[in-house]
C-alpha atoms as a PDB file:
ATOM      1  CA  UNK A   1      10.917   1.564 -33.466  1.00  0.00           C
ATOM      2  CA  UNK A   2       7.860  -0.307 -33.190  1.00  0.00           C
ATOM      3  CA  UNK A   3       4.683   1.938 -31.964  1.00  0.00           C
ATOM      4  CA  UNK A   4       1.531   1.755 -30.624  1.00  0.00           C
ATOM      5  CA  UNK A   5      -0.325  -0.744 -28.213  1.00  0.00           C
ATOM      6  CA  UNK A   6       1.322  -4.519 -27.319  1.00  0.00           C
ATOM      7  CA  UNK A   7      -0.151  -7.054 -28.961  1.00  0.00           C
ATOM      8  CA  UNK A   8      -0.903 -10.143 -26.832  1.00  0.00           C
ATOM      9  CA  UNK A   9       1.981 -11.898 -28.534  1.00  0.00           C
ATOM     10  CA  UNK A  10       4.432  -9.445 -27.770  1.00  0.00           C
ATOM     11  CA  UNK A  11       3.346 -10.077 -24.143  1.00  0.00           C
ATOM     12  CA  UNK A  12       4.030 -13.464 -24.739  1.00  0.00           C
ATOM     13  CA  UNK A  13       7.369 -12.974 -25.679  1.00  0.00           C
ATOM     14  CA  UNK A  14       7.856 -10.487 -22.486  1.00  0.00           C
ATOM     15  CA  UNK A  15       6.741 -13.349 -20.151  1.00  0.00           C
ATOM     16  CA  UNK A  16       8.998 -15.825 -21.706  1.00  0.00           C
ATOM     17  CA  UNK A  17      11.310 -13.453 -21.576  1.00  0.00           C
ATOM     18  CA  UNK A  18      11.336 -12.588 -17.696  1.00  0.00           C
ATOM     19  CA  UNK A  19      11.189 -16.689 -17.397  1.00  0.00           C
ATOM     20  CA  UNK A  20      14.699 -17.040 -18.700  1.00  0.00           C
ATOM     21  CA  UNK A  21      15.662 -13.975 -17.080  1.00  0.00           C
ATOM     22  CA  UNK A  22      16.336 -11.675 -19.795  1.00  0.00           C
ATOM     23  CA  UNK A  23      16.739  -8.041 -18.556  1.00  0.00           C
ATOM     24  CA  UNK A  24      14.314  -5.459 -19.556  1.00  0.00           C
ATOM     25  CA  UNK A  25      16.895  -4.132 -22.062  1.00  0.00           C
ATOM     26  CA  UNK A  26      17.182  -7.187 -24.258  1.00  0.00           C
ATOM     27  CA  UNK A  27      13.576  -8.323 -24.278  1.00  0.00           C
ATOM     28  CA  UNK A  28      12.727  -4.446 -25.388  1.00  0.00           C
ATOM     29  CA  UNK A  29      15.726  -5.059 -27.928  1.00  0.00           C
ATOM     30  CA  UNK A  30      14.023  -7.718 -29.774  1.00  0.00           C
ATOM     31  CA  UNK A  31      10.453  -6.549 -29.470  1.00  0.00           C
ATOM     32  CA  UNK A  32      11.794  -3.549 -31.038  1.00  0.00           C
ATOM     33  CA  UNK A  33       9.954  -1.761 -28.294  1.00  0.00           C
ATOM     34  CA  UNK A  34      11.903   1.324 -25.731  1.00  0.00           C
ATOM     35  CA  UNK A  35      13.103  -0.417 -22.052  1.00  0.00           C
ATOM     36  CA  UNK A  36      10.416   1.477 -20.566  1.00  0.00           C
ATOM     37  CA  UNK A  37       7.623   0.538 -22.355  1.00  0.00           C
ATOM     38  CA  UNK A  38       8.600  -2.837 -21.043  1.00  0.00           C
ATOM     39  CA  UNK A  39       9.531  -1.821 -17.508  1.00  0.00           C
ATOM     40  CA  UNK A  40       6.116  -0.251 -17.258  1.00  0.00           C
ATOM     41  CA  UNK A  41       4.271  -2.859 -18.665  1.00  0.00           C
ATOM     42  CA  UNK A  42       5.873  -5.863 -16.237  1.00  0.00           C
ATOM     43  CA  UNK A  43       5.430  -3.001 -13.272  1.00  0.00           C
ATOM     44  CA  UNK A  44       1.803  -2.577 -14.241  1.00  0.00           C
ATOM     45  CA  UNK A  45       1.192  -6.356 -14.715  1.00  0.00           C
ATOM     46  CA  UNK A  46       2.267  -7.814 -11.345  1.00  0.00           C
ATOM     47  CA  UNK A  47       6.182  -6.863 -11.507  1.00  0.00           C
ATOM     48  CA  UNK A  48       8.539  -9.809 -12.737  1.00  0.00           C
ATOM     49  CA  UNK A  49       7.507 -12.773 -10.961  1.00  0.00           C
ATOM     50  CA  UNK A  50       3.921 -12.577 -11.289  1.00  0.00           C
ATOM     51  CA  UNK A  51       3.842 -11.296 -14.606  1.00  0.00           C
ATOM     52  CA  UNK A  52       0.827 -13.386 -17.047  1.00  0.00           C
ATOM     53  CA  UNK A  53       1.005 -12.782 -20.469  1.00  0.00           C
ATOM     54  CA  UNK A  54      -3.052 -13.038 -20.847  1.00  0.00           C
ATOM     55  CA  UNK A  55      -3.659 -11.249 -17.444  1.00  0.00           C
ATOM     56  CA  UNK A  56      -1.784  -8.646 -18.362  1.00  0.00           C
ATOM     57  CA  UNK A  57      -3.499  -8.398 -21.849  1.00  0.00           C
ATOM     58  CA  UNK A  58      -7.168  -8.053 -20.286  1.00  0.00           C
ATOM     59  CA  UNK A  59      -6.140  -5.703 -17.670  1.00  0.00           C
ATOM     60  CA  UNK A  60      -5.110  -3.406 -20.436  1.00  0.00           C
ATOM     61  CA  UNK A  61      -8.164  -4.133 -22.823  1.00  0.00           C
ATOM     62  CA  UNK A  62      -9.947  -3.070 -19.150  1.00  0.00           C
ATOM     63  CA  UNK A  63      -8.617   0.184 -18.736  1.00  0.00           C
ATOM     64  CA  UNK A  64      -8.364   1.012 -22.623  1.00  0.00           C
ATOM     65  CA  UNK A  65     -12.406   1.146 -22.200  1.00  0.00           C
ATOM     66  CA  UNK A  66     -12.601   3.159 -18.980  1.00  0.00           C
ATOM     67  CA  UNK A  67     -13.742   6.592 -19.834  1.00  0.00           C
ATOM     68  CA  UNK A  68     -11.314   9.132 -19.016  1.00  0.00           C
ATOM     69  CA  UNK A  69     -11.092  13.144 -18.897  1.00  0.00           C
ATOM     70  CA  UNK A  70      -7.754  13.492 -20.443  1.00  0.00           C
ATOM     71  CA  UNK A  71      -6.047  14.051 -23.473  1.00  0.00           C
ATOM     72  CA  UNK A  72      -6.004  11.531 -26.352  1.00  0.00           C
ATOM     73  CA  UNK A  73      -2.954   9.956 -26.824  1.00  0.00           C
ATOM     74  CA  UNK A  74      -0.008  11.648 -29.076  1.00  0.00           C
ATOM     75  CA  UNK A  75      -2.073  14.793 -29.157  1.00  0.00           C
ATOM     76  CA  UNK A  76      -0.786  18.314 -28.010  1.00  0.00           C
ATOM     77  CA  UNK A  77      -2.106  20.167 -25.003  1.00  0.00           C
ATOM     78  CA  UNK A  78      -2.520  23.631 -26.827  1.00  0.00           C
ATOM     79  CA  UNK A  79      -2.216  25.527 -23.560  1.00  0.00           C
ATOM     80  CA  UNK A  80       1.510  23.883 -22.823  1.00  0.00           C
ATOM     81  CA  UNK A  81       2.460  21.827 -25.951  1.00  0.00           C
ATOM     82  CA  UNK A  82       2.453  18.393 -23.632  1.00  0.00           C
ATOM     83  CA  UNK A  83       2.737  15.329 -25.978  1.00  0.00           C
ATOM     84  CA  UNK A  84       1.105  12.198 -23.352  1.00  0.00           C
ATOM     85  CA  UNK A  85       3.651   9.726 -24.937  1.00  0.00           C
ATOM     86  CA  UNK A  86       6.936  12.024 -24.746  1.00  0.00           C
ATOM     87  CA  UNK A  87       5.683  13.119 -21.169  1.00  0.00           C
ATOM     88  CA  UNK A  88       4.958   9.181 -20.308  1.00  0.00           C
ATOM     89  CA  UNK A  89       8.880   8.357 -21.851  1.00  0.00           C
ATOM     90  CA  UNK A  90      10.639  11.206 -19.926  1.00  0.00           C
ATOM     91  CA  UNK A  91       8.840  10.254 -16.714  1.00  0.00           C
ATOM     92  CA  UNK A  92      10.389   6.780 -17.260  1.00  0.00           C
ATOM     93  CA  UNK A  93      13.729   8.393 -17.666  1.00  0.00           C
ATOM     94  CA  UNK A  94      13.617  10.549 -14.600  1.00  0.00           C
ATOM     95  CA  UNK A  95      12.173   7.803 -12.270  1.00  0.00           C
ATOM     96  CA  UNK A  96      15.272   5.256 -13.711  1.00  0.00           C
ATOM     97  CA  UNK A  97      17.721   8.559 -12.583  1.00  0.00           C
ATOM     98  CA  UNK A  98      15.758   8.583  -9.364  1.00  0.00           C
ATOM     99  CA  UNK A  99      15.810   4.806  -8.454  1.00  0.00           C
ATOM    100  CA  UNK A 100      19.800   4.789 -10.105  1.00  0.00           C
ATOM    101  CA  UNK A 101      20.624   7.529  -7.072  1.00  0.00           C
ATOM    102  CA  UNK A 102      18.688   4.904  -4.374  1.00  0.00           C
ATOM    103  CA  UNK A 103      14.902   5.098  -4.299  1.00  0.00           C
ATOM    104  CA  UNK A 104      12.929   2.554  -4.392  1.00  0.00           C
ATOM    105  CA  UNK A 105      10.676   1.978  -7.912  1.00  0.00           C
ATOM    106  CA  UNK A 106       7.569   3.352  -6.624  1.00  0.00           C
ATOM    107  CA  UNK A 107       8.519   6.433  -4.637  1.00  0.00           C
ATOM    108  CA  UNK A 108      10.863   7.663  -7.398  1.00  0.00           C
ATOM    109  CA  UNK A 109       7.458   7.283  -9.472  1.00  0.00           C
ATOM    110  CA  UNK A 110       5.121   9.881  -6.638  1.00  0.00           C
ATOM    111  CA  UNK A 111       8.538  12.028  -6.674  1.00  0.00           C
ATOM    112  CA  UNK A 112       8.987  12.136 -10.651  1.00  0.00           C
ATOM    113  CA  UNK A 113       4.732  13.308 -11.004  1.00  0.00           C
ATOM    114  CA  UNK A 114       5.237  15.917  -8.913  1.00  0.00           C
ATOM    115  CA  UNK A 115       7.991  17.363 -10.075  1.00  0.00           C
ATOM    116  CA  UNK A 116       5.849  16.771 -13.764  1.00  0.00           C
ATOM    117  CA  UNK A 117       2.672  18.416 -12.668  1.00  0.00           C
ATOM    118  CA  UNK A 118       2.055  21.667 -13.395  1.00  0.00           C
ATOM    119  CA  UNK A 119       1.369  23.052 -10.222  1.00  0.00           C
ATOM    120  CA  UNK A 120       4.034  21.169  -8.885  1.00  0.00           C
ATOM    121  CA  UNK A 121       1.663  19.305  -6.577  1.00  0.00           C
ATOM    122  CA  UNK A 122      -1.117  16.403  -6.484  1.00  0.00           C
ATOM    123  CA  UNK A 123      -3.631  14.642  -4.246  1.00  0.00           C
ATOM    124  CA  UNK A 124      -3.379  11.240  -3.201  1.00  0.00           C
ATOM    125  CA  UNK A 125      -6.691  10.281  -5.655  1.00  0.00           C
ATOM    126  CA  UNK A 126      -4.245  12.035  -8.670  1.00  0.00           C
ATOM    127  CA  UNK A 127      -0.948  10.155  -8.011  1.00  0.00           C
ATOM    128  CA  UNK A 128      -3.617   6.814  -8.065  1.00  0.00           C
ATOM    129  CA  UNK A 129      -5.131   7.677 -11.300  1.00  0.00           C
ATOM    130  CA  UNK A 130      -1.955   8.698 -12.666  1.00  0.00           C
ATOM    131  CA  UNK A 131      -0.205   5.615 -11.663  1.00  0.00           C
ATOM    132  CA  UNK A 132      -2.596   2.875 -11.873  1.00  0.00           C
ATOM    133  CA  UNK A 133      -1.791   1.680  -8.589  1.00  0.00           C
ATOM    134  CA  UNK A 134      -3.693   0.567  -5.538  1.00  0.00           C
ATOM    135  CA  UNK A 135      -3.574   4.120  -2.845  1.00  0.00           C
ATOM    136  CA  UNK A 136      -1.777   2.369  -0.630  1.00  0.00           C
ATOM    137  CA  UNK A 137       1.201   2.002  -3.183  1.00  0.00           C
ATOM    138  CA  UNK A 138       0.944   6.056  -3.043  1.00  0.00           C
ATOM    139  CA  UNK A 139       0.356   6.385   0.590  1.00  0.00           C
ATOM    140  CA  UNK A 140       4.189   4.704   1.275  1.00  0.00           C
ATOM    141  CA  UNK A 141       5.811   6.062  -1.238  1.00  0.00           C
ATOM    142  CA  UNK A 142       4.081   9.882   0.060  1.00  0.00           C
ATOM    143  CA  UNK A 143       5.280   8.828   3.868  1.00  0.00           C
ATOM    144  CA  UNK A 144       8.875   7.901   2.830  1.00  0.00           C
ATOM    145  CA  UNK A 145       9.112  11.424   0.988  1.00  0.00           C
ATOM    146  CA  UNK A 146       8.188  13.399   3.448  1.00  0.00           C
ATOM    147  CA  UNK A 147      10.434  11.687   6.290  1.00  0.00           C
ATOM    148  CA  UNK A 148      13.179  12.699   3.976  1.00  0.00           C
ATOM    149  CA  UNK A 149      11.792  16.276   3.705  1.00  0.00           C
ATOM    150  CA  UNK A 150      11.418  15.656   0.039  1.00  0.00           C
ATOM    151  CA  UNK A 151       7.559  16.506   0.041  1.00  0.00           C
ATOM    152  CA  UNK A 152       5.191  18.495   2.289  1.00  0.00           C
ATOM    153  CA  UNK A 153       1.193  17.688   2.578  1.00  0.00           C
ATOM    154  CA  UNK A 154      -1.135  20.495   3.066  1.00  0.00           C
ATOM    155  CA  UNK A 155      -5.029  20.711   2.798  1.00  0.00           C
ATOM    156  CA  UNK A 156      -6.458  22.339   0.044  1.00  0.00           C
ATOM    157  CA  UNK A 157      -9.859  24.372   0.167  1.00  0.00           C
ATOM    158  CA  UNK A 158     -11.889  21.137  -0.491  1.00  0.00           C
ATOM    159  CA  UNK A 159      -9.960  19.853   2.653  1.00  0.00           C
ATOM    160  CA  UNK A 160      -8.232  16.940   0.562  1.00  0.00           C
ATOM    161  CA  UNK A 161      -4.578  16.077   1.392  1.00  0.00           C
ATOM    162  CA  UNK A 162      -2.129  17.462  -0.981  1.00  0.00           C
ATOM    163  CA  UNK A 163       1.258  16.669  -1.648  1.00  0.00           C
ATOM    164  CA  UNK A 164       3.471  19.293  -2.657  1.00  0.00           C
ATOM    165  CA  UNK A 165       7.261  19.143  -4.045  1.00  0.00           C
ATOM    166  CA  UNK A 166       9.642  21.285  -1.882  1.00  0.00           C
ATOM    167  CA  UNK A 167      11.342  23.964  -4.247  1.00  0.00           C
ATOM    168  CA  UNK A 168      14.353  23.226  -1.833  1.00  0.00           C
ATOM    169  CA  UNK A 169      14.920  19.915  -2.761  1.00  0.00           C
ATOM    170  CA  UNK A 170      17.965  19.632  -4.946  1.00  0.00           C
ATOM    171  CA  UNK A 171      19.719  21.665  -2.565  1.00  0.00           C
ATOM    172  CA  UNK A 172      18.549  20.116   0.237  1.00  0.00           C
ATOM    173  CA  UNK A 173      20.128  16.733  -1.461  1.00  0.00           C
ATOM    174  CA  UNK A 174      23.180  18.346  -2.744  1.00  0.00           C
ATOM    175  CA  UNK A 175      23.998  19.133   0.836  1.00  0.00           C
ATOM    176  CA  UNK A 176      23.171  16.015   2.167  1.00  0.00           C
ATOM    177  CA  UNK A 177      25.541  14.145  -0.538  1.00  0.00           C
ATOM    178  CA  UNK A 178      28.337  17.481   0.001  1.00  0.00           C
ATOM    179  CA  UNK A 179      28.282  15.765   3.903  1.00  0.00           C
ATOM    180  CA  UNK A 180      28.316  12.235   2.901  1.00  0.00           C
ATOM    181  CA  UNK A 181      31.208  13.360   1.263  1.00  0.00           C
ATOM    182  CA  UNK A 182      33.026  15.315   4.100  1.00  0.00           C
ATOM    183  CA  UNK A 183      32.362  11.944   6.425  1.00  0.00           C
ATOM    184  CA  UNK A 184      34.222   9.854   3.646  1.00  0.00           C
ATOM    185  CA  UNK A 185      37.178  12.337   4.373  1.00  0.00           C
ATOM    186  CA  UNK A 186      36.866  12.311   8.098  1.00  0.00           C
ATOM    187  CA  UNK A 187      36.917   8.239   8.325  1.00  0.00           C
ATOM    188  CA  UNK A 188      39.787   8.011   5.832  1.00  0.00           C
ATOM    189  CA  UNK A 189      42.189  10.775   7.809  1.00  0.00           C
ATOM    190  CA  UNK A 190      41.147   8.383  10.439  1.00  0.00           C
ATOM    191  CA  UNK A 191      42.988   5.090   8.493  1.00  0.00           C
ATOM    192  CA  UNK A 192      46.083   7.439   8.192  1.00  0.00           C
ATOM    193  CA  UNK A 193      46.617   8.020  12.058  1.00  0.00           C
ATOM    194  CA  UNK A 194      45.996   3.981  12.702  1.00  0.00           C
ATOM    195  CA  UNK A 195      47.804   2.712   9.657  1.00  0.00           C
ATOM    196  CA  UNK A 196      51.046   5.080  10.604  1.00  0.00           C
ATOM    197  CA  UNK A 197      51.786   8.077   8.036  1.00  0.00           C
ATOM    198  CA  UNK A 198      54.591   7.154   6.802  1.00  0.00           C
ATOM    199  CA  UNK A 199      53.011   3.774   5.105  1.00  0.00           C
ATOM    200  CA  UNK A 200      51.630   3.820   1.199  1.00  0.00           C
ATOM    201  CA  UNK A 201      48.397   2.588   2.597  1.00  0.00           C
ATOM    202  CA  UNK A 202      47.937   5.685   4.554  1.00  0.00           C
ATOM    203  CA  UNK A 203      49.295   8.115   1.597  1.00  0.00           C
ATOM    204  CA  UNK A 204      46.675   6.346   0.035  1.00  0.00           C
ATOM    205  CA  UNK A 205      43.541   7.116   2.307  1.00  0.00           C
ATOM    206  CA  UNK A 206      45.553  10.736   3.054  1.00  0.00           C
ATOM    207  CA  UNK A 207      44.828  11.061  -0.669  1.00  0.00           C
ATOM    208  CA  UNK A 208      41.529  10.254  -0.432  1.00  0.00           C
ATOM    209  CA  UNK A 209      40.401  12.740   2.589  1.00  0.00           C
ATOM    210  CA  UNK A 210      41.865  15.871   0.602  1.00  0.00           C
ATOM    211  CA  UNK A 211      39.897  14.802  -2.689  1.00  0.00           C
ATOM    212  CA  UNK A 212      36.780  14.410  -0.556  1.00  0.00           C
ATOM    213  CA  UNK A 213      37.085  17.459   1.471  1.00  0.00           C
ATOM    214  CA  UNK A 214      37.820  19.713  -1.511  1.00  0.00           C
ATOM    215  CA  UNK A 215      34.765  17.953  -3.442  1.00  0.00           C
ATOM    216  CA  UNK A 216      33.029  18.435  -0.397  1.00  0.00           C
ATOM    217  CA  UNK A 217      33.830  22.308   0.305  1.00  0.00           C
ATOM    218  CA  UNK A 218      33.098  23.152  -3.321  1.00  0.00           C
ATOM    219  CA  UNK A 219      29.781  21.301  -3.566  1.00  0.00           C
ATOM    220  CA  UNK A 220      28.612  23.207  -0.384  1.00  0.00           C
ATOM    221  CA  UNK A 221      29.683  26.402  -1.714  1.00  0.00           C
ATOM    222  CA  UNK A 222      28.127  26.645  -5.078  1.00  0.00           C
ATOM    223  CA  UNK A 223      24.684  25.047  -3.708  1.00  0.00           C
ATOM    224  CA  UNK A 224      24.868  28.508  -1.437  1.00  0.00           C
ATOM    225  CA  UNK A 225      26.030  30.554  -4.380  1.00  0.00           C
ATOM    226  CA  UNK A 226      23.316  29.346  -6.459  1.00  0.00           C
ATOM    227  CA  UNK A 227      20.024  28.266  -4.245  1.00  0.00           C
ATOM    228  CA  UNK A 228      18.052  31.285  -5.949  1.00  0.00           C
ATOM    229  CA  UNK A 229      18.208  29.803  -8.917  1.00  0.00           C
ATOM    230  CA  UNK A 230      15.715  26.926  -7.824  1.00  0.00           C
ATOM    231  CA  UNK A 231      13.150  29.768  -6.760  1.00  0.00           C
ATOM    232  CA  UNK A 232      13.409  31.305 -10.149  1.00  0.00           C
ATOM    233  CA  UNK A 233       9.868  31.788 -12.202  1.00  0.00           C
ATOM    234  CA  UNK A 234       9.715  30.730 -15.614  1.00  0.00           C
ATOM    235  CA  UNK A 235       9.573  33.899 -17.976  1.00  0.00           C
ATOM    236  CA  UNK A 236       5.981  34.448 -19.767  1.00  0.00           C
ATOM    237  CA  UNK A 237       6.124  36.257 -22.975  1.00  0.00           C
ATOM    238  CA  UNK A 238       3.013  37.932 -24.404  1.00  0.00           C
ATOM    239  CA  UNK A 239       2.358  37.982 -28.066  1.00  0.00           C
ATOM    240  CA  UNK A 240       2.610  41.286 -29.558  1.00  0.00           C
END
């Protein structure tokens, strides 16, 4: 697997590549580069229409120079053992989980940072720096989150907005999909009364509300049985 920065001709190759409509996967495949690498770069770089090969290699050679309080790339924070790269590839992963179960590309971005950071929380300056995006990329993303309850925004003591991940939120979603669920069994017993019960069609969708509402009854009760487990703290062990 190839490594380090993209050249300008592998740039090249990415815009000709989004010109005959090559997915991400097969333009990464023959760079020899991961997906997200690419994804990020074409994200970064104006998204797939506006994508320029040379814009998009000066904009980097920009930022590469910009002075920057954080650790060099590929090297360990001692206090947590964070590699940047590995931390930059799994965020990739968990946004493409995020946007796969229905949020959009740049809130499942704000949402996947928080849940990264250490304290579980970030400002709206952070999630720009962190990012590379304009603030009000961050400031839509941060409003759609907390409609959904997915975030909450408090001021800290320098009286700067801070966005905080709910520790509530995976069961918070697991009930929401546990109802989805339980309304994909109501509307089905529904097809069984109009399409007569004694028809296959209506075995059919009879079928289909008992699956649901069992699916449905067991997801609520094990996100009850185990919602402590999402306000568990990590074990610290001293050195002896």
């Amino acid at each position: 697997m190839a490594g380090g920065r993209l050249t300008q001709q592998e740039r090249q190759q990415i815009a000709l590549g989004l010109a005959d409509d090559l997915a991400y996967a097969e333009i990464a495949r023959r760079l020899d580069r991961p997906t997200s690498t690419i994804t990020r770069e074409v994200d970064r770089n104006g998204g797939p229409t506006a994508y320029r090969a040379d814009v998009a290699h000066r904009a980097t050679e920009r930022r590469a120079r910009r002075s920057r309080p954080t650790t060099p790339q590929g090297r360990r924070d001692e206090g947590h053992g964070r590699d940047d790269e590995a931390l930059r590839e799994y965020e990739e992963t968990f946004t493409t989980l995020l946007m796969s179960q229905g949020l959009p590309r740049m809130t499942a971005r704000v949402l996947t940072s928080l849940f990264t950071a250490e304290a579980g929380s970030l400002t709206a300056a952070e999630l720009v720096r962190h990012l590379e995006v304009s603030p009000a990329s961050v400031s839509k993303a941060v409003t759609f989150l907390e409609e959904q309850g997915l975030i909450r925004r408090e001021r800290d003591a320098r009286r700067r907005e801070r966005y905080f991940v709910d520790e509530d939120v995976w069961y918070q979603s697991t009930i929401a999909s546990a109802h989805g669920i339980a309304q994909v069994a109501r509307t089905a017993r529904q097809g069984v009364t109009v399409l007569g019960r004694d028809s296959p069609a209506a075995a059919r969708l009879e079928n289909i509300a008992r699956f649901s509402d069992f699916i449905s009854e067991s997801m609520l009760r094990a996100a009850e049985q185990v919602r402590d487990v999402l306000h568990t703290k990590p074990e610290t062990t001293g050195r002896q």
